[in-house]
C-alpha atoms as a PDB file:
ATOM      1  CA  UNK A   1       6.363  43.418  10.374  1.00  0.00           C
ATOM      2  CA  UNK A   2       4.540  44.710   7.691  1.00  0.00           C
ATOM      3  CA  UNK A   3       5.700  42.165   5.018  1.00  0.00           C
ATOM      4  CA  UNK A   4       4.368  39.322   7.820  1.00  0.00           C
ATOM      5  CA  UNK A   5       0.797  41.290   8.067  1.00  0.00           C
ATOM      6  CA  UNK A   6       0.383  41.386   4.423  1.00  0.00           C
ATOM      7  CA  UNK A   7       1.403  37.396   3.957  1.00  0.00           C
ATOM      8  CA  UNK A   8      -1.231  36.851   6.642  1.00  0.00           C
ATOM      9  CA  UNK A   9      -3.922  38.876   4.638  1.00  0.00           C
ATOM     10  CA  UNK A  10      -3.068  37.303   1.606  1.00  0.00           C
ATOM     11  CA  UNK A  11      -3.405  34.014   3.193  1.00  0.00           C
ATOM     12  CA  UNK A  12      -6.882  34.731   4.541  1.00  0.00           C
ATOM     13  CA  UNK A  13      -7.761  35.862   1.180  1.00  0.00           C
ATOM     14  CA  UNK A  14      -6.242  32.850  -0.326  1.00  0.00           C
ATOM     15  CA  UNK A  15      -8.977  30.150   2.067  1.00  0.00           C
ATOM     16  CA  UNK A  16     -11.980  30.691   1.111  1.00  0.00           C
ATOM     17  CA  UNK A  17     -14.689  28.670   2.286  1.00  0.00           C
ATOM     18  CA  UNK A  18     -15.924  26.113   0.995  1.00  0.00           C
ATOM     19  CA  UNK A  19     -19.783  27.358  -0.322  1.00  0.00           C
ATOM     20  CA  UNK A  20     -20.948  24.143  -2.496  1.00  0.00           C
ATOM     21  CA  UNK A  21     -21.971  24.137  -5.238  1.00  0.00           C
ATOM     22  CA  UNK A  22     -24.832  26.219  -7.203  1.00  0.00           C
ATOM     23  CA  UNK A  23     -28.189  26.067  -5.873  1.00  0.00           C
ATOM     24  CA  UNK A  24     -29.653  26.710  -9.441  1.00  0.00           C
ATOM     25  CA  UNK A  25     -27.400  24.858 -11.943  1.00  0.00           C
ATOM     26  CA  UNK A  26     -25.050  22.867  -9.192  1.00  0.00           C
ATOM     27  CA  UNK A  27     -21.649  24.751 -10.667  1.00  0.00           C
ATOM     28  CA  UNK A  28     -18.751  24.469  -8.493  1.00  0.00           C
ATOM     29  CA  UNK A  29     -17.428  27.708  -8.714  1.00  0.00           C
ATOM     30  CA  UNK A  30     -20.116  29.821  -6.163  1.00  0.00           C
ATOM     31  CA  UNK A  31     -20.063  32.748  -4.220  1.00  0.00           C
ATOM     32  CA  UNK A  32     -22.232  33.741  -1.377  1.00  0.00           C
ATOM     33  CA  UNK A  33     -25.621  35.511  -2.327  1.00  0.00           C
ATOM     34  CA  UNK A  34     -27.044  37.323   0.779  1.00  0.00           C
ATOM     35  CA  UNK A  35     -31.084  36.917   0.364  1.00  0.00           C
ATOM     36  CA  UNK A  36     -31.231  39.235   3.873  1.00  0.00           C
ATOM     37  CA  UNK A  37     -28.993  40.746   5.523  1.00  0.00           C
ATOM     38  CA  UNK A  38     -30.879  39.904   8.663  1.00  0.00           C
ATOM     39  CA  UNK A  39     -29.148  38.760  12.328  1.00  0.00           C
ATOM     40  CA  UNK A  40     -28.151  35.889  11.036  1.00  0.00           C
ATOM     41  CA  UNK A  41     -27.537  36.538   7.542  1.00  0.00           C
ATOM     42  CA  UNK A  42     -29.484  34.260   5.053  1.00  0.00           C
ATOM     43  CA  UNK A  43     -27.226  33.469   2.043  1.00  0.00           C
ATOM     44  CA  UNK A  44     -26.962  30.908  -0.483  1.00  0.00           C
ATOM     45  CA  UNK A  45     -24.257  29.379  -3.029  1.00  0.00           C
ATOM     46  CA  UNK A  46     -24.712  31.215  -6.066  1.00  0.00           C
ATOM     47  CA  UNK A  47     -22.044  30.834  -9.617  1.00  0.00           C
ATOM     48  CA  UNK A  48     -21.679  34.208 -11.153  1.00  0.00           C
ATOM     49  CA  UNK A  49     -24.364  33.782 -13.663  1.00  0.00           C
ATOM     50  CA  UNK A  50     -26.832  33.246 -11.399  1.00  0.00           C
ATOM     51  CA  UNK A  51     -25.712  36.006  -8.593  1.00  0.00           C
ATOM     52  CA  UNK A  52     -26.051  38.167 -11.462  1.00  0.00           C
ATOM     53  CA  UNK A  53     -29.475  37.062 -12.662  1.00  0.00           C
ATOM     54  CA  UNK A  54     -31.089  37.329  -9.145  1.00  0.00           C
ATOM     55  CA  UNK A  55     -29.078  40.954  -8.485  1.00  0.00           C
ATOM     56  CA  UNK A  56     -30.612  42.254 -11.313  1.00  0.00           C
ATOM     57  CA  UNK A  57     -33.989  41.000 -10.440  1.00  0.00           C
ATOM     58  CA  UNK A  58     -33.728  42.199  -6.736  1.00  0.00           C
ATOM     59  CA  UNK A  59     -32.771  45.591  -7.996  1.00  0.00           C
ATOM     60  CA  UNK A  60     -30.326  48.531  -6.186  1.00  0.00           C
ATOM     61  CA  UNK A  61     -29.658  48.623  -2.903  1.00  0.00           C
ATOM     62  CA  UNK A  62     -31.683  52.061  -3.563  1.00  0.00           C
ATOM     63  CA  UNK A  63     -34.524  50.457  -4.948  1.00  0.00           C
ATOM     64  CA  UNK A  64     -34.462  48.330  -2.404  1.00  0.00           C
ATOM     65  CA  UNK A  65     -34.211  50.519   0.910  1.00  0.00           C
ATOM     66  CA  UNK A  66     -37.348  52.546  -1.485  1.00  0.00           C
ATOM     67  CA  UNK A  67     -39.652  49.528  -1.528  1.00  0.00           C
ATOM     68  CA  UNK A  68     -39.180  48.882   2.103  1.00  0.00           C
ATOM     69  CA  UNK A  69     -40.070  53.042   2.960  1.00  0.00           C
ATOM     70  CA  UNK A  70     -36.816  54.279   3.993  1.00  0.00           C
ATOM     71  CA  UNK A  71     -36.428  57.664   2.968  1.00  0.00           C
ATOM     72  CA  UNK A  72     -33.141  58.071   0.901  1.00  0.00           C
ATOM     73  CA  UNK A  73     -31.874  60.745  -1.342  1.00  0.00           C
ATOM     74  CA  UNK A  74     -30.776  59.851  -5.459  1.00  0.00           C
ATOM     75  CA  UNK A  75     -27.293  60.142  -6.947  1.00  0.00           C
ATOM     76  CA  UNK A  76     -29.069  63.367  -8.645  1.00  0.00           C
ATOM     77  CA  UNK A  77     -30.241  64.741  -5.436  1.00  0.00           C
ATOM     78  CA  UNK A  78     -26.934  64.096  -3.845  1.00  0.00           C
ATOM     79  CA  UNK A  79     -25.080  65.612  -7.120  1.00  0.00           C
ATOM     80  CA  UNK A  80     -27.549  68.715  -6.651  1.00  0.00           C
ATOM     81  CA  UNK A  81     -26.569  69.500  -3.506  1.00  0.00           C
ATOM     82  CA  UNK A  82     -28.977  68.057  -1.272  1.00  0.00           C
ATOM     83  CA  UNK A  83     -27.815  66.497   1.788  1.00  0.00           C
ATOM     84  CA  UNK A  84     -29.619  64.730   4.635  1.00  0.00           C
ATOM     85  CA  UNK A  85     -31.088  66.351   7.394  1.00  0.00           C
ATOM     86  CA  UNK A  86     -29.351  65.046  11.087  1.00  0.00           C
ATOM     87  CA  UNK A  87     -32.105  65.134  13.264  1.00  0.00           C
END
């Protein structure tokens, strides 16, 4: 059983999608680039070089929650011993 359940993850794995190509330099090798992460989720073909470029400009997923006011503690806070506070 478990030998069939890991041939049917691998083949799941295996078919990706088909994304198209690069909506910056129209490269065929693209993976998806979430620009929100809203209900639905709005993503676009990216290749690697530009899914990196436009991570790096969007910044952290801590930077991110930051800009938008959410209240979240640091790696150093967290490594300090704060924790958050269930209300």
């Amino acid at each position: 059983m478990t030998k069939l359940q890991n041939a049917a993850r691998q083949a799941i794995f295996r078919s990706r999608p088909f994304l198209g190509r690069c909506a910056l330099c129209d490269d065929a090798e693209t993976s998806w680039f979430y620009v929100d992460y809203g209900n639905p989720p709005q993503v676009m073909a990216l290749c690697h070089t530009h899914h990196k470029e436009m991570s790096q400009h969007r910044g952290s997923v801590y930077d991110q929650l930051k800009r938008h006011g959410v209240d979240v503690l640091s790696w150093e806070e967290w490594k300090n011993g704060m924790r958050p506070v269930k209300n």
